[in-house]
N, C-alpha and C. Protein backbone atom coordinates (compact mmCIF):
# COMPACT_ATOMS: atom_id res chain seq x y z
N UNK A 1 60.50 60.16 58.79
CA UNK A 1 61.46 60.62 57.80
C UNK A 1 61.80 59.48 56.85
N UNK A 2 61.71 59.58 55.74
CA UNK A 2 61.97 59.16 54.51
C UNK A 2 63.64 58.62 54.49
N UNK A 3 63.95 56.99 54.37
CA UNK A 3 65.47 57.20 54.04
C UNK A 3 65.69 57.47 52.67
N UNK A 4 66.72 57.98 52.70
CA UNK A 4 67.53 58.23 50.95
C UNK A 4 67.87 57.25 50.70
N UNK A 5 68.10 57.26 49.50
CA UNK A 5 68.37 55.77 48.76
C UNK A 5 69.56 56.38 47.29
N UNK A 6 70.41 56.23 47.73
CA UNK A 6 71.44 57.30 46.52
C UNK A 6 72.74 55.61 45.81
N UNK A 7 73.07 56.29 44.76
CA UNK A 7 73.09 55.52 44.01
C UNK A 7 74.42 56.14 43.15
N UNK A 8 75.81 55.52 43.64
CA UNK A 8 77.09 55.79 42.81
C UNK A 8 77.83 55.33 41.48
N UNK A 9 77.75 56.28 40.61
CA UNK A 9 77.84 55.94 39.04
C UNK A 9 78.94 56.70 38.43
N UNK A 10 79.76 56.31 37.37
CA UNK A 10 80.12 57.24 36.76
C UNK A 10 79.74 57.29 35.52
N UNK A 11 78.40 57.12 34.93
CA UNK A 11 78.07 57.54 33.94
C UNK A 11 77.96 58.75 33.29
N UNK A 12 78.36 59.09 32.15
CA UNK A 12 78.80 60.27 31.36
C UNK A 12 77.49 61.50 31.33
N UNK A 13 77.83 62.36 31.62
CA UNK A 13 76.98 63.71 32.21
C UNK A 13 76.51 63.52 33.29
N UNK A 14 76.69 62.52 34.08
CA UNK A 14 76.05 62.79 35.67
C UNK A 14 77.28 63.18 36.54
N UNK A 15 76.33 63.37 37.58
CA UNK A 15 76.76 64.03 38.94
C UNK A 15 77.85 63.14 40.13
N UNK A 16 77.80 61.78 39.30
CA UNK A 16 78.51 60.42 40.04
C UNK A 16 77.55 60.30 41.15
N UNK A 17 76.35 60.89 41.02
CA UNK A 17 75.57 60.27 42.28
C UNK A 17 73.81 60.54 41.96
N UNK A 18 73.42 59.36 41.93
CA UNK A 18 72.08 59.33 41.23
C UNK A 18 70.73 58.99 42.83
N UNK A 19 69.71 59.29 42.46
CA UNK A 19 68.52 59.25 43.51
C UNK A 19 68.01 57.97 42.78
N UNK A 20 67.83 56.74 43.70
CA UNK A 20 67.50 55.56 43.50
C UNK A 20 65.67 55.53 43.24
N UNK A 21 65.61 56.72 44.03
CA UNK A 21 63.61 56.67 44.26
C UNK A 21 63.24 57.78 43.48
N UNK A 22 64.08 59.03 43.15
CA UNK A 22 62.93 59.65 42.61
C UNK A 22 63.53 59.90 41.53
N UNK A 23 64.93 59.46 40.94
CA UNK A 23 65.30 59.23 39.64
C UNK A 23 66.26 60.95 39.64
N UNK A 24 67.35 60.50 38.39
CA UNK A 24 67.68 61.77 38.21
C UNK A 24 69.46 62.30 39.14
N UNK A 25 70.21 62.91 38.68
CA UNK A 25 71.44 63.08 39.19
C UNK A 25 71.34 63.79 40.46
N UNK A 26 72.25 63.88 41.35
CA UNK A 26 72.29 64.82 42.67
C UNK A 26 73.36 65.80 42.56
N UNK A 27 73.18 66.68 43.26
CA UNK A 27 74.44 67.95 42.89
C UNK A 27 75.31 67.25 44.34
N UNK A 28 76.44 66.37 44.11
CA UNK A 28 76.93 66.41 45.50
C UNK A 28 77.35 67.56 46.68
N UNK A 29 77.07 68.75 46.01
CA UNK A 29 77.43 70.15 46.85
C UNK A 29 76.05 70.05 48.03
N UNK A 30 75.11 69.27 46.84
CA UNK A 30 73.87 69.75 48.02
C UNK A 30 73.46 68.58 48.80
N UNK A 31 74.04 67.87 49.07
CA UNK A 31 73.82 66.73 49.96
C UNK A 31 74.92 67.32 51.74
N UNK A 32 75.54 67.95 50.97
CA UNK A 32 76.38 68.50 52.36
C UNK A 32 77.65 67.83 52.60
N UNK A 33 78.29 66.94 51.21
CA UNK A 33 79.58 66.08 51.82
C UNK A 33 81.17 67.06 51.72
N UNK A 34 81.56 66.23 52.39
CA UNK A 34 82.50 67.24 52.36
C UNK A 34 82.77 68.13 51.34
N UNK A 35 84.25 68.66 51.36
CA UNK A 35 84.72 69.39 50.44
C UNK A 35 86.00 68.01 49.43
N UNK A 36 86.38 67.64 50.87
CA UNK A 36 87.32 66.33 50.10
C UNK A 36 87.09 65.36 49.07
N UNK A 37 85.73 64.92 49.87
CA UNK A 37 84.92 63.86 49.15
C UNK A 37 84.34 64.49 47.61
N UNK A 38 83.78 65.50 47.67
CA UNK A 38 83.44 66.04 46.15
C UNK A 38 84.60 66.02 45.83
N UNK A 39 85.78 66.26 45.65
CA UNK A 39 86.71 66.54 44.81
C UNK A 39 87.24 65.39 44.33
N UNK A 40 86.88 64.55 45.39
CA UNK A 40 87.20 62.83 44.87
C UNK A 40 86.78 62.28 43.86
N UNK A 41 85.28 62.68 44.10
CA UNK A 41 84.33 62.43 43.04
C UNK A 41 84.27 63.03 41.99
N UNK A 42 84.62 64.09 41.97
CA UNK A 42 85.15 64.63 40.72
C UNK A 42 86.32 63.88 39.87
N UNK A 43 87.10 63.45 40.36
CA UNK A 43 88.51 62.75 40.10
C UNK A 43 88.05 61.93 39.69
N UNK A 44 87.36 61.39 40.34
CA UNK A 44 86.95 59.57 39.43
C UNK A 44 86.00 59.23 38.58
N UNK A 45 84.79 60.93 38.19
CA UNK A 45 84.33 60.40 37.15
C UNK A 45 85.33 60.97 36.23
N UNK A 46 85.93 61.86 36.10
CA UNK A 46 87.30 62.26 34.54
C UNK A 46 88.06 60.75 34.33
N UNK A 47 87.88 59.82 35.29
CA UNK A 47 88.45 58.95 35.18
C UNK A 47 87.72 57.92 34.29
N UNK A 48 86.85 57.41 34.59
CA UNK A 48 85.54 56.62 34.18
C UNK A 48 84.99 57.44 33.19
N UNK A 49 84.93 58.61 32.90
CA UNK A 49 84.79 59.17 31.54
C UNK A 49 85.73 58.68 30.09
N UNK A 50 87.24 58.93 30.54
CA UNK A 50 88.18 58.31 29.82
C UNK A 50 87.63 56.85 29.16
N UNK A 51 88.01 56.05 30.68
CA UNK A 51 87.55 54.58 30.34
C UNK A 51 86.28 54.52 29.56
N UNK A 52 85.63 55.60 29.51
CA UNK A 52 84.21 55.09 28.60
C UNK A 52 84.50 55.39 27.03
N UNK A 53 85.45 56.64 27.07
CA UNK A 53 85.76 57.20 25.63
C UNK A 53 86.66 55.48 24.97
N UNK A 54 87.24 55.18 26.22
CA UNK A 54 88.18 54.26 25.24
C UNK A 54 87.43 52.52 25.27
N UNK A 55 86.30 53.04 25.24
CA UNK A 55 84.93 51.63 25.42
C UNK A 55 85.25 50.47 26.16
N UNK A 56 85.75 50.84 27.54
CA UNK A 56 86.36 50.11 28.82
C UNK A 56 87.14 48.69 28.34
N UNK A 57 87.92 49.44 27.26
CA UNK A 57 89.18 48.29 26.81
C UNK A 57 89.89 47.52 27.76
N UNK A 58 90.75 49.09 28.71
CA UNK A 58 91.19 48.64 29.97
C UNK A 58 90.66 47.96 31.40
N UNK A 59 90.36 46.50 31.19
CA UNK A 59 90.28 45.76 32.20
C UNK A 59 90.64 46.26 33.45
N UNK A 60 91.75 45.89 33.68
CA UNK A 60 92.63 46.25 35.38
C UNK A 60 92.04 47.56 35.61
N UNK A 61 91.74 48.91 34.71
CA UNK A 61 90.99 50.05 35.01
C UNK A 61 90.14 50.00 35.58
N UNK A 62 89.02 49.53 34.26
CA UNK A 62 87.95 49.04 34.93
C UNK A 62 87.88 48.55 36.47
N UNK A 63 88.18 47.82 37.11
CA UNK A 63 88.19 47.34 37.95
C UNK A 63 88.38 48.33 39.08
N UNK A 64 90.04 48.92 38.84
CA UNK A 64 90.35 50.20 39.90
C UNK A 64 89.31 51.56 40.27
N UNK A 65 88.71 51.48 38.65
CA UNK A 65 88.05 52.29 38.76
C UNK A 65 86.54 52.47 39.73
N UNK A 66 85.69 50.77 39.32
CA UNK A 66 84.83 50.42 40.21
C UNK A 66 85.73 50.12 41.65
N UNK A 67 86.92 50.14 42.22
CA UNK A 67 86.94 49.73 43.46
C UNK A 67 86.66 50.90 43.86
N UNK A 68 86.95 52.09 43.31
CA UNK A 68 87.66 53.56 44.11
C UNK A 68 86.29 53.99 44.03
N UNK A 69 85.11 54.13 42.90
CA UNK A 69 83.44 53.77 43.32
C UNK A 69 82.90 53.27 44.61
N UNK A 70 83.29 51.87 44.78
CA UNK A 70 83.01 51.69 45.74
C UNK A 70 83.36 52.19 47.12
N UNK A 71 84.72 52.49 47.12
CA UNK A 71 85.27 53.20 48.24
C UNK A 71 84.12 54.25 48.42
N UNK A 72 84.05 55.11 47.63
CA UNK A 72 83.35 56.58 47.77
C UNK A 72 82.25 56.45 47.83
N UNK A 73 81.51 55.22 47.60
CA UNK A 73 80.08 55.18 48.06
C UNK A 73 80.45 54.33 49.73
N UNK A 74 81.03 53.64 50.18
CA UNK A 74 81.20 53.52 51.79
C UNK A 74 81.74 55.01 52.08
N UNK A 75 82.15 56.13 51.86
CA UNK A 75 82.51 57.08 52.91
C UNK A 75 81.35 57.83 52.77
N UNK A 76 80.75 58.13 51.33
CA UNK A 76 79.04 58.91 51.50
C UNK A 76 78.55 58.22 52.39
N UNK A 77 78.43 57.28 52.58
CA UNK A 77 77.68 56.67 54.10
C UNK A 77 78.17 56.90 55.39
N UNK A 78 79.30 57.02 55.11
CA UNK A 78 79.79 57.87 56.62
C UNK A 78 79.57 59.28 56.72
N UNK A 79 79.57 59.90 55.95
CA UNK A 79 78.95 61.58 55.76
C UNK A 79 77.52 61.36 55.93
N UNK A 80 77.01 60.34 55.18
CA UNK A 80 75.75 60.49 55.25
C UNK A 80 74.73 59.11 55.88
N UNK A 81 74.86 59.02 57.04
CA UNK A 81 74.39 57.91 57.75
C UNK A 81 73.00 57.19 57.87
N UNK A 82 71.80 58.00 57.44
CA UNK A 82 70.89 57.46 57.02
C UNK A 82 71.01 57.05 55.83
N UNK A 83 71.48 56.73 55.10
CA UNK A 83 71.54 56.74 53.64
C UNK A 83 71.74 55.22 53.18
N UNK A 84 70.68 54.94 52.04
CA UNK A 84 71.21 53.44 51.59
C UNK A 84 71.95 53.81 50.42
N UNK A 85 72.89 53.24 50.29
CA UNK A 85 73.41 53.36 49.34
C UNK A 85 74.12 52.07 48.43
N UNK A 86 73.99 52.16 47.03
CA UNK A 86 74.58 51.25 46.10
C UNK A 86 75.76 51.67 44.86
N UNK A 87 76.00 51.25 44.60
CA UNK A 87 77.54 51.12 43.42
C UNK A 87 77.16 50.83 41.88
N UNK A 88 76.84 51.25 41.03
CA UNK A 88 76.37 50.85 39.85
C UNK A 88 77.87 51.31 38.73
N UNK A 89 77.95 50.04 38.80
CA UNK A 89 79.14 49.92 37.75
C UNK A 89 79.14 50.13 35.79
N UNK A 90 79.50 50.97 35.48
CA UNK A 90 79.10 51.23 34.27
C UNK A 90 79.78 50.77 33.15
N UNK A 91 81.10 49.99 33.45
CA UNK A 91 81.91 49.39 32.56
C UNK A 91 81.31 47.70 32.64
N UNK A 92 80.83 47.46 33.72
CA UNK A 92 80.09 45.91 33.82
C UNK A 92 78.08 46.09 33.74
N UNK A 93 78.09 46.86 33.93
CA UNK A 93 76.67 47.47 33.70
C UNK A 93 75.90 46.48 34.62
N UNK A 94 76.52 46.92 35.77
CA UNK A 94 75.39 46.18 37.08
C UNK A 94 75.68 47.06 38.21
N UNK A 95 74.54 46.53 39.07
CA UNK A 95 74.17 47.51 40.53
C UNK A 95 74.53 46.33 41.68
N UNK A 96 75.86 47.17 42.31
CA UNK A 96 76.41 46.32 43.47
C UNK A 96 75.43 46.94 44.85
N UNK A 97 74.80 46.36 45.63
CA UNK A 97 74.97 46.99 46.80
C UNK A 97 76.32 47.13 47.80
N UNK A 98 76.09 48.16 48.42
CA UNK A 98 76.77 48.33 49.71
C UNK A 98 76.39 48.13 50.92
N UNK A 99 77.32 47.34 51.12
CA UNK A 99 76.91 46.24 52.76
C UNK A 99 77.40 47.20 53.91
């Protein structure tokens, strides 16, 4: 079996969750995570959408915004335990892994 390799973003029209290997957004409904966790993720890209409309002026945002990213890519790994997963920050425009 193949591991996944998924990839947390809030870049504008995605899914906040990208396929590292075969490219392209994920529907988080169909990965199987919760019901909580999607709704999270929903929450924080309207959030990181904002910050992008306002061309990530807000610093301290920025930041909250990639922590609460990162949070939600460590609990997809607890939903989803084979899974590698990374943090790609879109207001600093780099790819954190998750340890």
């Amino acid at each position: 079996m193949t591991r996944r390799h998924l990839i947390i973003d809030g870049m504008l029209s995605g899914t906040g969750i990208r396929d590292a290997i075969a490219g392209g957004y994920v529907d988080p409904n169909e990965l199987g995570l919760s019901a909580n966790l999607i709704k999270r993720i929903g929450k924080w890209l309207l959030g990181y959408e904002n910050a992008h409309y306002y061309e990530f002026a807000d610093e301290a945002e920025n930041e909250r915004l990639d922590q609460e990213g990162i949070e939600i890519a460590k609990h997809v790994r607890e939903e989803l335990p084979n899974t590698q997963l990374d943090y790609f920050s879109d207001a600093e425009m780099r790819r954190i892994p998750i340890a």
